[in-house]
N, C-alpha and C. Protein backbone atom coordinates (compact mmCIF):
# COMPACT_ATOMS: atom_id res chain seq x y z
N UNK A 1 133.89 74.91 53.09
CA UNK A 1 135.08 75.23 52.32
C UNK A 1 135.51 76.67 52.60
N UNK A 2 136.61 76.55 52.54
CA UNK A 2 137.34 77.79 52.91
C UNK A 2 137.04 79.09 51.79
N UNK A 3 137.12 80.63 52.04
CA UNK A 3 136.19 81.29 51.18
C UNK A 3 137.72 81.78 50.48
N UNK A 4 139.00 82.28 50.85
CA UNK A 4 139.97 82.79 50.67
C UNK A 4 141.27 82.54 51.09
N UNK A 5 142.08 83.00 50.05
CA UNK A 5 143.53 81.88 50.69
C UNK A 5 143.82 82.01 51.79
N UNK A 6 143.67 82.94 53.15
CA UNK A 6 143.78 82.87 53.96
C UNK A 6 143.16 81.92 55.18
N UNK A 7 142.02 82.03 54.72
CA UNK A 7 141.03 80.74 55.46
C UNK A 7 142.06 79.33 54.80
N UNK A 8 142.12 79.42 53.54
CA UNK A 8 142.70 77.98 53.12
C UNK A 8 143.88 77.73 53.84
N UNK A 9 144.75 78.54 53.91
CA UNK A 9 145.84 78.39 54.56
C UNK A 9 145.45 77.77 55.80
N UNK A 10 145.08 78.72 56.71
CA UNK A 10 144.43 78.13 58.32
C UNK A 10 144.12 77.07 58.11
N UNK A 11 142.97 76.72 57.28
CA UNK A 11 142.24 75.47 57.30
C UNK A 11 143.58 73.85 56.92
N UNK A 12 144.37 74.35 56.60
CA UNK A 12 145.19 73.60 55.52
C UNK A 12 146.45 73.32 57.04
N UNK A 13 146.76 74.08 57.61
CA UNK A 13 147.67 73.93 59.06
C UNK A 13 146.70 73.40 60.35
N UNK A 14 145.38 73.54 60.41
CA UNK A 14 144.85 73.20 61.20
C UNK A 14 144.69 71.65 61.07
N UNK A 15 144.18 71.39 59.95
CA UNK A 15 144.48 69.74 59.46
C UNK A 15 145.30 69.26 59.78
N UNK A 16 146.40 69.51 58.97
CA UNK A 16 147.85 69.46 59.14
C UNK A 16 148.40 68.81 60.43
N UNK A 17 148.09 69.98 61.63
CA UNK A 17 148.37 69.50 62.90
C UNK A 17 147.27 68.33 63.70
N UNK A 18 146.08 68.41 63.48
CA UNK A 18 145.35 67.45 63.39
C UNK A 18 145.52 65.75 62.70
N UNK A 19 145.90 66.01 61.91
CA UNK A 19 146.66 64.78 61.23
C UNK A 19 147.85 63.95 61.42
N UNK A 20 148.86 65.34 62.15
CA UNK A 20 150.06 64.30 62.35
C UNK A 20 149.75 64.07 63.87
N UNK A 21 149.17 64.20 64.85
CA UNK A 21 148.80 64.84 65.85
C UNK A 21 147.80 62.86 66.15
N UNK A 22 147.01 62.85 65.46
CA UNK A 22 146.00 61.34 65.30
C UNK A 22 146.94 60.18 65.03
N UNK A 23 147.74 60.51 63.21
CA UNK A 23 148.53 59.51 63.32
C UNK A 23 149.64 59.30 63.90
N UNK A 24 150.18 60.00 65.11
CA UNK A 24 151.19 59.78 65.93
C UNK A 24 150.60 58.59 66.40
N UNK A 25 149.54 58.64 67.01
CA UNK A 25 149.20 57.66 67.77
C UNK A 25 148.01 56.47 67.67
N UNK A 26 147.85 56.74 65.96
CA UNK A 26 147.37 55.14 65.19
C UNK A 26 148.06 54.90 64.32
N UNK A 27 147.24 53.84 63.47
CA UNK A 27 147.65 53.34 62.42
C UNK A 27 147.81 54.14 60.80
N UNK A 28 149.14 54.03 60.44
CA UNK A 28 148.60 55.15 59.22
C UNK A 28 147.42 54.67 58.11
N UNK A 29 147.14 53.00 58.13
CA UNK A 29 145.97 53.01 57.71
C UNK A 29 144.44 52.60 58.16
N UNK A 30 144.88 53.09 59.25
CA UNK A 30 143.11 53.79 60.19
C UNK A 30 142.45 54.26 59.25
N UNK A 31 141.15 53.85 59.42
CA UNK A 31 140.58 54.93 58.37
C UNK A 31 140.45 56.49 58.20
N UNK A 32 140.12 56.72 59.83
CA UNK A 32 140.20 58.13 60.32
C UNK A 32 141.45 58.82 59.29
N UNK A 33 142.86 58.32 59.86
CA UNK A 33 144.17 59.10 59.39
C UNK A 33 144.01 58.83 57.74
N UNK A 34 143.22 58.09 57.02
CA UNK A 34 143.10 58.26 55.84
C UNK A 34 142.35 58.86 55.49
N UNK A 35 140.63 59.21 55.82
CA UNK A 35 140.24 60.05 55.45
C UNK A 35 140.66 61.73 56.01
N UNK A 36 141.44 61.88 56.73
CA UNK A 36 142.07 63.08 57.27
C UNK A 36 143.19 63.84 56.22
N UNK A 37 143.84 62.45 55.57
CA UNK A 37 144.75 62.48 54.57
C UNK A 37 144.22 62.91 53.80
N UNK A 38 143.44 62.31 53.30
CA UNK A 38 142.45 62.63 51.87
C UNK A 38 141.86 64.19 51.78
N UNK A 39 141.42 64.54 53.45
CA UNK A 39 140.85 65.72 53.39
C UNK A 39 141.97 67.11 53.50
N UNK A 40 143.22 67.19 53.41
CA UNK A 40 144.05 67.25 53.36
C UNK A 40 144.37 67.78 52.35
N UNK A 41 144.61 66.56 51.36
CA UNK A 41 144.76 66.56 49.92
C UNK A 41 143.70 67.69 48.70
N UNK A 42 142.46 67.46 49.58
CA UNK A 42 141.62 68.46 49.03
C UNK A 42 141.86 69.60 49.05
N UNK A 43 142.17 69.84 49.92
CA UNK A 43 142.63 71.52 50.46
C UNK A 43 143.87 71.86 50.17
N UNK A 44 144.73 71.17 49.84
CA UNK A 44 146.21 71.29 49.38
C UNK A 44 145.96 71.73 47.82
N UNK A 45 145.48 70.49 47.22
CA UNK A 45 144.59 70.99 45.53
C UNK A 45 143.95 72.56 45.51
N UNK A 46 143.48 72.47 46.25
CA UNK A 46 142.12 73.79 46.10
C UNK A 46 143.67 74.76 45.79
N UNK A 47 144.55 74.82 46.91
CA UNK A 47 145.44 75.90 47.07
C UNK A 47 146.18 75.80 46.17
N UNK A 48 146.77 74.45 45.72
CA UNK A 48 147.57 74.78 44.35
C UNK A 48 146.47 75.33 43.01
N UNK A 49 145.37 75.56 43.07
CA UNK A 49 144.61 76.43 42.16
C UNK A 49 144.74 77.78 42.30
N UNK A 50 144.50 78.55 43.54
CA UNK A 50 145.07 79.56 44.02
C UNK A 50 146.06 80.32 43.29
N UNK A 51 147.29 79.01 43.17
CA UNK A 51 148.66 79.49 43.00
C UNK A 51 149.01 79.85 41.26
């Protein structure tokens, strides 16, 4: 886990591009692009705590 909003941020665009990047080219319900989603979502949360 990311230690500071800055790591979160990175971590949160690195996904990001990772994610749309996979499901370009599967299924959006692959499991992969769902648990990518999900992990995603975690880190999006964490940051709206941040805020």
């Amino acid at each position: 886990m990311p230690c500071n909003v800055v790591e979160l941020l990175d971590a949160i665009e690195n996904l990001r591009h990772h994610l749309n990047q996979f499901a370009s080219n599967n299924n959006f319900t692959d499991p992969e692009v769902i648990s990518m989603s999900q992990r995603l979502d975690g880190l999006l949360n964490e940051y709206n705590a941040y805020i």
